[in-house]
N, C-alpha and C. Protein backbone atom coordinates (compact mmCIF):
# COMPACT_ATOMS: atom_id res chain seq x y z
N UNK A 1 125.69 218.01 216.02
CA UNK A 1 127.07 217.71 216.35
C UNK A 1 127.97 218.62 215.53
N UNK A 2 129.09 219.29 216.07
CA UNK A 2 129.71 220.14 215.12
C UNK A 2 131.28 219.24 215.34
N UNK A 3 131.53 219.02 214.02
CA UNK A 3 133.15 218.00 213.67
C UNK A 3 133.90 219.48 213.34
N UNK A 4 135.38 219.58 214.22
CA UNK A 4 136.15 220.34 213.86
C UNK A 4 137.45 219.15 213.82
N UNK A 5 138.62 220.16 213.40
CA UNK A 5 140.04 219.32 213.74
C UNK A 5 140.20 219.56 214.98
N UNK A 6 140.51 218.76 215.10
CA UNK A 6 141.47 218.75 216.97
C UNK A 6 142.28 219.71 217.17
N UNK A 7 142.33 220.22 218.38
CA UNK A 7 143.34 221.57 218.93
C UNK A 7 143.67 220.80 220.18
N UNK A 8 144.54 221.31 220.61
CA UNK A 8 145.63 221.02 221.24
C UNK A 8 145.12 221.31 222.80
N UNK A 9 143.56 221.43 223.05
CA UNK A 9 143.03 221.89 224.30
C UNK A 9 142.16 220.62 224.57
N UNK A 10 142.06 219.74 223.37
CA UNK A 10 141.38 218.17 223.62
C UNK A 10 142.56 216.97 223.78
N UNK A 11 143.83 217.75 223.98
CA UNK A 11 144.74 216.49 223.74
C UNK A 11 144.50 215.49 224.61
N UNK A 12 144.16 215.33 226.20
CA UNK A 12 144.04 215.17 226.53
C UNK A 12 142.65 213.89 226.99
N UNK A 13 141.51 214.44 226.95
CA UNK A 13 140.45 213.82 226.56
C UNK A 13 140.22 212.76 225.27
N UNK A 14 141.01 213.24 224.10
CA UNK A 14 141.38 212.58 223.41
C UNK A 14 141.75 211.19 223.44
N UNK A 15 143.26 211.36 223.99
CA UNK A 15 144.06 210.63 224.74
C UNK A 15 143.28 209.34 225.76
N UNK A 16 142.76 210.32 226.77
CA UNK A 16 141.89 209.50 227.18
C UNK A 16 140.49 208.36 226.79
N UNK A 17 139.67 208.71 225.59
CA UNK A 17 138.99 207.98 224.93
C UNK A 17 139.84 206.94 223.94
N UNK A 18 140.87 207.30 223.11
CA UNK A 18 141.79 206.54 222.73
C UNK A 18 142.03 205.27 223.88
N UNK A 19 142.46 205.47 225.48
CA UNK A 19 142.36 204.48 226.33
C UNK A 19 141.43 203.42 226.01
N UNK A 20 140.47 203.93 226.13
CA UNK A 20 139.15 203.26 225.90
C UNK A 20 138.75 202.47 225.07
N UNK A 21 138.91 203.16 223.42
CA UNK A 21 138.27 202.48 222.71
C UNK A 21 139.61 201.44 221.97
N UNK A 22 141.12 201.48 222.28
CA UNK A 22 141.55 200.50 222.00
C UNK A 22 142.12 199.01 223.34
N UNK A 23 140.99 199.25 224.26
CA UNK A 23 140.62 198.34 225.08
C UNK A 23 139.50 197.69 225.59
N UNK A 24 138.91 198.11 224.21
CA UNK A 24 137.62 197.29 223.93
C UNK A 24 137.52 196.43 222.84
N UNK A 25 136.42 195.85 223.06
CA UNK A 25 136.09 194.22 221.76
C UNK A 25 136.44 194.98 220.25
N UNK A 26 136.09 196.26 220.11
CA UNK A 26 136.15 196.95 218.49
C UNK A 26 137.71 196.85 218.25
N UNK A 27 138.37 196.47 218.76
CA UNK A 27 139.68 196.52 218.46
C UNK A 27 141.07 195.16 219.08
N UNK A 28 141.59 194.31 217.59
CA UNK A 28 142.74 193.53 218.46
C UNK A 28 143.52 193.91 219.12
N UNK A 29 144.45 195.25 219.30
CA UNK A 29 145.38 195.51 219.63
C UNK A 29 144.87 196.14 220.57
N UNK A 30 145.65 196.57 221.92
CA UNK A 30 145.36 197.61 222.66
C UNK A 30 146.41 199.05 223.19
N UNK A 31 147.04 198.97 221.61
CA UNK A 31 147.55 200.27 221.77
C UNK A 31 148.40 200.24 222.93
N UNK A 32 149.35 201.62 222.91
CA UNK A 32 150.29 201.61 224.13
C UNK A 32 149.88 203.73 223.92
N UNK A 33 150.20 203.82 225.37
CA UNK A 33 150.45 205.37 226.05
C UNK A 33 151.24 206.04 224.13
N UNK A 34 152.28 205.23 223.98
CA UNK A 34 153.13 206.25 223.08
C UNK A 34 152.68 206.14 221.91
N UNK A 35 151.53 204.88 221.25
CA UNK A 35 151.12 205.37 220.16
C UNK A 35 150.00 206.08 220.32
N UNK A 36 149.19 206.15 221.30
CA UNK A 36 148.31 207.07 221.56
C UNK A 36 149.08 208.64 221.46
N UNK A 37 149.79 208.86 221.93
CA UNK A 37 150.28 210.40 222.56
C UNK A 37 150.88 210.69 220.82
N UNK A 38 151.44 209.61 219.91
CA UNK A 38 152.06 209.95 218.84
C UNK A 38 150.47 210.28 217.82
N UNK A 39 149.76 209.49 217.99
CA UNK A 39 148.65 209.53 217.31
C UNK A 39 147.97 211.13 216.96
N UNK A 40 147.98 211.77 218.45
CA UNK A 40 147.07 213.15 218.75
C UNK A 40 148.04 213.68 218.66
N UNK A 41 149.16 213.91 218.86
CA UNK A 41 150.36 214.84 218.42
C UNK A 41 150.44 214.72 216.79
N UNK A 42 150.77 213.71 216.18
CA UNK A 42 150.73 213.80 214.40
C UNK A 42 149.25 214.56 214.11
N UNK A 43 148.14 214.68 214.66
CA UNK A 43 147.01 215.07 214.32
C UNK A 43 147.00 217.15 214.21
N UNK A 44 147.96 216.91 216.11
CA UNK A 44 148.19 218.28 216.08
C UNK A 44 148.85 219.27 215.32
N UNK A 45 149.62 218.47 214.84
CA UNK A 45 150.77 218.84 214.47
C UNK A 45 150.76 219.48 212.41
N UNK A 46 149.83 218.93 212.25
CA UNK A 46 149.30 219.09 210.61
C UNK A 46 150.31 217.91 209.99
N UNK A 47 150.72 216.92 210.09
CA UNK A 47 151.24 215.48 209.49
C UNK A 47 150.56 215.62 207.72
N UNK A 48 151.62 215.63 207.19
CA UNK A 48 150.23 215.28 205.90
C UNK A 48 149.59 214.20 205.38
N UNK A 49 150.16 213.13 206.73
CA UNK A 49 149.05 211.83 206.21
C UNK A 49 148.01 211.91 207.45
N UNK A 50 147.79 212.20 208.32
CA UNK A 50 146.99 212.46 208.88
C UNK A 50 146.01 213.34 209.52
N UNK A 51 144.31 212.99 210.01
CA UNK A 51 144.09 214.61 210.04
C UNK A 51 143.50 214.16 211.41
N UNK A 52 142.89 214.79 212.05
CA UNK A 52 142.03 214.43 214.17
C UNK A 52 141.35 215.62 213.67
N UNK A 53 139.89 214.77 214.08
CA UNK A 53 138.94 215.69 214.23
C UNK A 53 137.90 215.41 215.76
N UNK A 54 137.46 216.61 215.95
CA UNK A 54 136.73 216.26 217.85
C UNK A 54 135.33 216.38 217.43
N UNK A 55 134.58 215.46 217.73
CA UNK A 55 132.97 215.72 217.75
C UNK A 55 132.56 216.31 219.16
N UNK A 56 132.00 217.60 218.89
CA UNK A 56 131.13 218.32 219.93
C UNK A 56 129.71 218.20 219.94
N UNK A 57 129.10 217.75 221.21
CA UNK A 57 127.79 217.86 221.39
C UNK A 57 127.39 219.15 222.45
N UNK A 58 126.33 220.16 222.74
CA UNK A 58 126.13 220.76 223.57
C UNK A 58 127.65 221.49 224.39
N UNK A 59 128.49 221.85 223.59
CA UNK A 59 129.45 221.95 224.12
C UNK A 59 130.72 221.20 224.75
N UNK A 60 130.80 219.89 224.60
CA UNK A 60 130.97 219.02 224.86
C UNK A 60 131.63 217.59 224.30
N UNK A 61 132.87 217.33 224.48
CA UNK A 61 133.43 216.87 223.49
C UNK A 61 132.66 215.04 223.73
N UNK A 62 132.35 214.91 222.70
CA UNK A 62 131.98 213.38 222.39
C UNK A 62 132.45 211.98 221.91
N UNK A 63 133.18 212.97 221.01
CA UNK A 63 133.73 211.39 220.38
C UNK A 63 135.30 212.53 219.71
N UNK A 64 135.89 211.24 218.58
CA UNK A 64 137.02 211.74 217.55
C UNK A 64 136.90 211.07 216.75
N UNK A 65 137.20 211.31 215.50
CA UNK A 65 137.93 210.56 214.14
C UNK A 65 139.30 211.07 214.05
N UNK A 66 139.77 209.83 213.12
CA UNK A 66 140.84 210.36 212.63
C UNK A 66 140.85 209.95 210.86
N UNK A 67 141.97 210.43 210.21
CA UNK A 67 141.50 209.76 208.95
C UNK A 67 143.37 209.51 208.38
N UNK A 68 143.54 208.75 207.55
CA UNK A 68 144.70 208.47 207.36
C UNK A 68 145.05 208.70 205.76
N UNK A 69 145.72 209.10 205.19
CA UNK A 69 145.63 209.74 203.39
C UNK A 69 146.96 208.54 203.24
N UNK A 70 146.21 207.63 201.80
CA UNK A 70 147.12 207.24 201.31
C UNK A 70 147.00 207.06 199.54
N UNK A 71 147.65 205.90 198.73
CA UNK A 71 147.44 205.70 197.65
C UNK A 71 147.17 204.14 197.39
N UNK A 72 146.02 203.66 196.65
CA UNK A 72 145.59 202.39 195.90
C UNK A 72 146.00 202.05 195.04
N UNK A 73 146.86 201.24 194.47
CA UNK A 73 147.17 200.95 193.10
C UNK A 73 145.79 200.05 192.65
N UNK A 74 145.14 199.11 193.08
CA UNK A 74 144.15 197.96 193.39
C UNK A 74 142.57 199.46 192.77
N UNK A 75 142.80 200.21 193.54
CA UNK A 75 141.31 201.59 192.70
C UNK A 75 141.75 202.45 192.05
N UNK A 76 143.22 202.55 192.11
CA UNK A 76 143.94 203.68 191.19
C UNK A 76 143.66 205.05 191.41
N UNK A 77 143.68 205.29 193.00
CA UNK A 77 143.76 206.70 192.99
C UNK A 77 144.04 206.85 194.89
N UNK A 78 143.95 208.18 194.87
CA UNK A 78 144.08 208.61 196.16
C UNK A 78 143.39 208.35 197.68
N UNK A 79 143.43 207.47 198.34
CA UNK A 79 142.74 206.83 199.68
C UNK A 79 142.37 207.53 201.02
N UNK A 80 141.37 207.83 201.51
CA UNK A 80 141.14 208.28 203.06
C UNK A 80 140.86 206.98 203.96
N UNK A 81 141.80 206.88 204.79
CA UNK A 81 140.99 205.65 206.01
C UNK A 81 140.66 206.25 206.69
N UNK A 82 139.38 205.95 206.91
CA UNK A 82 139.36 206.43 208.35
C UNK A 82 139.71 205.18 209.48
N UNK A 83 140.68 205.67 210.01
CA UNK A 83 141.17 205.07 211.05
C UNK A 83 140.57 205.14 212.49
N UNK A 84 140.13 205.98 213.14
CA UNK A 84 139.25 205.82 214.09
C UNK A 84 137.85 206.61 213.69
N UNK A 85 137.26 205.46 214.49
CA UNK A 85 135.34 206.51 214.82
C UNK A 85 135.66 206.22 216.21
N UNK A 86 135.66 206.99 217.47
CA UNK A 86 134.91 206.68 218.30
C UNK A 86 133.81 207.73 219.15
N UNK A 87 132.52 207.25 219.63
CA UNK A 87 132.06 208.14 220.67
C UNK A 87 131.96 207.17 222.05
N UNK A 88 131.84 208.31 222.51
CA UNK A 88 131.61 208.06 223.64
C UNK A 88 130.19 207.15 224.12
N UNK A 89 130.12 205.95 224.96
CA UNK A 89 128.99 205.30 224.97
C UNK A 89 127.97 205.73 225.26
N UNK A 90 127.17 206.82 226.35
CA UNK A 90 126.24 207.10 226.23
C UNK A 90 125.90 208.36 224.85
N UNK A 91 126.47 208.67 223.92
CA UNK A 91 126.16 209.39 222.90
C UNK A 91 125.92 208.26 221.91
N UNK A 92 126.08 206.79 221.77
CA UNK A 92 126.21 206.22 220.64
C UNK A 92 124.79 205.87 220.29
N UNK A 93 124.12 205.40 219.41
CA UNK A 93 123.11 204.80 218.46
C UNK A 93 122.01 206.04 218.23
N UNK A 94 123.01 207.33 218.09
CA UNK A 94 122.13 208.21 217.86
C UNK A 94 122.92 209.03 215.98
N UNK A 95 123.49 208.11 215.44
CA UNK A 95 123.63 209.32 214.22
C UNK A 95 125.00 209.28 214.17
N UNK A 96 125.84 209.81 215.16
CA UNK A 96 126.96 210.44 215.36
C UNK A 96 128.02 210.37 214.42
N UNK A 97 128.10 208.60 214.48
CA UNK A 97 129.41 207.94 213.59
C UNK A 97 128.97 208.00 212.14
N UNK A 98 127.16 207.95 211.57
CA UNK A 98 127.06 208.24 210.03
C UNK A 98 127.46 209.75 210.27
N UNK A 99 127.13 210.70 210.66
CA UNK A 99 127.74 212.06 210.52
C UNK A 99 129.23 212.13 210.15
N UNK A 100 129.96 211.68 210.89
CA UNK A 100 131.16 211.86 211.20
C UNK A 100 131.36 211.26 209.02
N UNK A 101 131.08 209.80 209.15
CA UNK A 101 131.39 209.53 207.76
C UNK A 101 130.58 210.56 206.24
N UNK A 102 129.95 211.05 206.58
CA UNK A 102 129.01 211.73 205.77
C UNK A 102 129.87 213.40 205.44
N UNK A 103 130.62 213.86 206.88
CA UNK A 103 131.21 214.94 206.81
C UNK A 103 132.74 214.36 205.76
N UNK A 104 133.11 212.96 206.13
CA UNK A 104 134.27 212.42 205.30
C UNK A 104 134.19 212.68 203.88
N UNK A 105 132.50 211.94 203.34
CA UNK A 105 132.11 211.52 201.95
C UNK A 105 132.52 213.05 201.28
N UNK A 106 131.55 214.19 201.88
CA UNK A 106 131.29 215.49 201.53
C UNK A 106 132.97 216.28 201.28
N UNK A 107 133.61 215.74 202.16
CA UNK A 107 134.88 216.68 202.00
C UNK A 107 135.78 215.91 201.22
N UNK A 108 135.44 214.84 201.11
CA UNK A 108 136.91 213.71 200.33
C UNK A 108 135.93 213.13 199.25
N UNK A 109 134.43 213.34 198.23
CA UNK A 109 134.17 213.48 197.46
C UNK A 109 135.12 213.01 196.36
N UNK A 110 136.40 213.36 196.17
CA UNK A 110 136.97 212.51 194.87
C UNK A 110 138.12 211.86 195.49
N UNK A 111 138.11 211.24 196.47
CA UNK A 111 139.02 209.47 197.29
C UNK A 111 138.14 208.95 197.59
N UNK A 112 139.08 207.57 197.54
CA UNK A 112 138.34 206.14 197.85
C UNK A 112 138.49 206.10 199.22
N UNK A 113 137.20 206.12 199.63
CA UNK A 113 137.22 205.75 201.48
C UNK A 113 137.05 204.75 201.38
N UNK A 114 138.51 204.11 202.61
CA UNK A 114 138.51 202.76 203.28
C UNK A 114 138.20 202.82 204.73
N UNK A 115 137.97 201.47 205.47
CA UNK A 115 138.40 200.93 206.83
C UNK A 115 138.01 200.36 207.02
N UNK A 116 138.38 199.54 208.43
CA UNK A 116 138.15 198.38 208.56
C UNK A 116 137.31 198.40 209.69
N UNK A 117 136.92 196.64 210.45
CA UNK A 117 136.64 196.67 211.76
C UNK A 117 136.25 195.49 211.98
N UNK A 118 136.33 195.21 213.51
CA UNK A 118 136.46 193.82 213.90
C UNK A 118 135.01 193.03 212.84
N UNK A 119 134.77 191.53 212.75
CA UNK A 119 133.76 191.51 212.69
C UNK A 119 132.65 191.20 213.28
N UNK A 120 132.94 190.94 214.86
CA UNK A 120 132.24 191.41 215.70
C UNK A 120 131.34 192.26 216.24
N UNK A 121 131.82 193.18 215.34
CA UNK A 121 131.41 194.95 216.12
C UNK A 121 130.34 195.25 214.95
N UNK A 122 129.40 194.48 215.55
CA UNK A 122 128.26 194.37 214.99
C UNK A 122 127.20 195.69 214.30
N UNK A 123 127.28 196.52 215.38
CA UNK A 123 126.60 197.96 215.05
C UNK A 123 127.50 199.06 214.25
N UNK A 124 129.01 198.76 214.09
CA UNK A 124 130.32 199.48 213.68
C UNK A 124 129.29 198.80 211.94
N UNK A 125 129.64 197.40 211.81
CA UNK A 125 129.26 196.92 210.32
C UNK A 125 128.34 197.61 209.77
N UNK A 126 126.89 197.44 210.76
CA UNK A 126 125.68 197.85 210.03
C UNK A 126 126.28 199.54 209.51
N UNK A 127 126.64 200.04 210.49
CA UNK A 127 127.16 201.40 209.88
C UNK A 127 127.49 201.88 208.58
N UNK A 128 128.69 201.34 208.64
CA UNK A 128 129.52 200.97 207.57
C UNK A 128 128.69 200.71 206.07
N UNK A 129 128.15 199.77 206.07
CA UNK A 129 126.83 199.00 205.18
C UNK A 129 126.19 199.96 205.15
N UNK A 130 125.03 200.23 206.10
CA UNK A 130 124.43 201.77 205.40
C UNK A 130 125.23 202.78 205.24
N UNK A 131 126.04 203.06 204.91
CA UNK A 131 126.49 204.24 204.57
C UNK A 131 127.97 204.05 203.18
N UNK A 132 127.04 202.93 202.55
CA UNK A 132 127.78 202.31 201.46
C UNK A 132 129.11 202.01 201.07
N UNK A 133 129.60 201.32 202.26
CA UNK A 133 130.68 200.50 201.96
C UNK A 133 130.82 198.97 201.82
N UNK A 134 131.41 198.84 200.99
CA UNK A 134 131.45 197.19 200.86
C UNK A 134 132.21 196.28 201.48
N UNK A 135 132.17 195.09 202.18
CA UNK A 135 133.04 194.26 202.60
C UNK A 135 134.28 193.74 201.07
N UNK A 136 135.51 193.64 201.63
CA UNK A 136 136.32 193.29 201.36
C UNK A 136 136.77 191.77 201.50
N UNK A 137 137.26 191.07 201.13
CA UNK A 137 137.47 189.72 201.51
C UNK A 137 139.17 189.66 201.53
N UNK A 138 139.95 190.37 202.23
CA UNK A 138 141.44 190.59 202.44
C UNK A 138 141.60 189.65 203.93
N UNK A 139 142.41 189.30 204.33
CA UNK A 139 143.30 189.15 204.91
C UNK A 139 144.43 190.44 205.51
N UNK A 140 144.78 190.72 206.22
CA UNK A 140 145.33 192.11 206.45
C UNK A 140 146.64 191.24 207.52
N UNK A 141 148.11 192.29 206.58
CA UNK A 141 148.87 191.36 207.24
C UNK A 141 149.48 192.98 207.89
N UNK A 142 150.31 192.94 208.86
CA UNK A 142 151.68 193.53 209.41
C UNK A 142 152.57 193.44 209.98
N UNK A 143 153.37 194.00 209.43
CA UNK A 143 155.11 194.10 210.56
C UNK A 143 155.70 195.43 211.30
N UNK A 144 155.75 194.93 212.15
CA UNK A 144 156.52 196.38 212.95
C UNK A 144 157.47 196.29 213.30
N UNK A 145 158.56 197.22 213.84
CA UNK A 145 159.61 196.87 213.82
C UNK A 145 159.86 196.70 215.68
């Protein structure tokens, strides 16, 4: 699988899997057109809290991450979320999403990687778990305007 950043020739496809995976069980919300389109545009765009990256298989776009840069007072230092994993369903239970986090670990080496996920999303956890993250016991609140 080769992980690059997103260019502006996947906006689209992107876009489209974004459909997808925030209208499925892995996710409460189901997103709207404009935070999707704001999502891959801040990605395109070099945002400095955010980065979009496209997983290619055989030529072939598969999945995306995204990752979100913030600060912990709670670990005392600098934060990566990753905010999305997704692939595409017939590419999944092969590797893909530990890659994707493994290319995270390797490049963000000195931040604390977070994220979350339903707890449902049973094969998202085991992930997660092997690839040494710990459950949290938070509550997660928000407001929007």
């Amino acid at each position: 699988m080769i992980i690059r950043k997103m260019q502006s020739k996947d906006r689209e496809i992107i876009i489209d899997m974004m459909r997808q995976f925030y209208n499925s069980p892995a996710l409460i919300t189901n997103g709207s057109e404009e935070i999707f389109v704001n999502n891959v545009d801040s990605c395109l765009k070099n945002s400095p809290y955010v980065e979009g990256y496209t997983f290619i298989v055989d030529n072939q776009v598969i999945g995306y991450g995204i990752l979100a840069k913030s600060f912990s007072t709670e670990f005392g230092g600098e934060c990566i979320w990753i905010e999305d994993i997704y692939i595409k369903e017939n590419f999944r239970g092969q590797g893909f999403g530990t890659k994707f986090i493994e290319y995270v670990k390797n490049n963000y080496s000195d931040k604390i990687l977070r994220l979350e996920a339903e707890r449902d999303n049973y094969k998202a956890l085991l992930t997660y778990k092997k690839n040494g993250f710990k459950e949290l016991p938070y509550v997660e609140f928000v407001l929007t305007s």
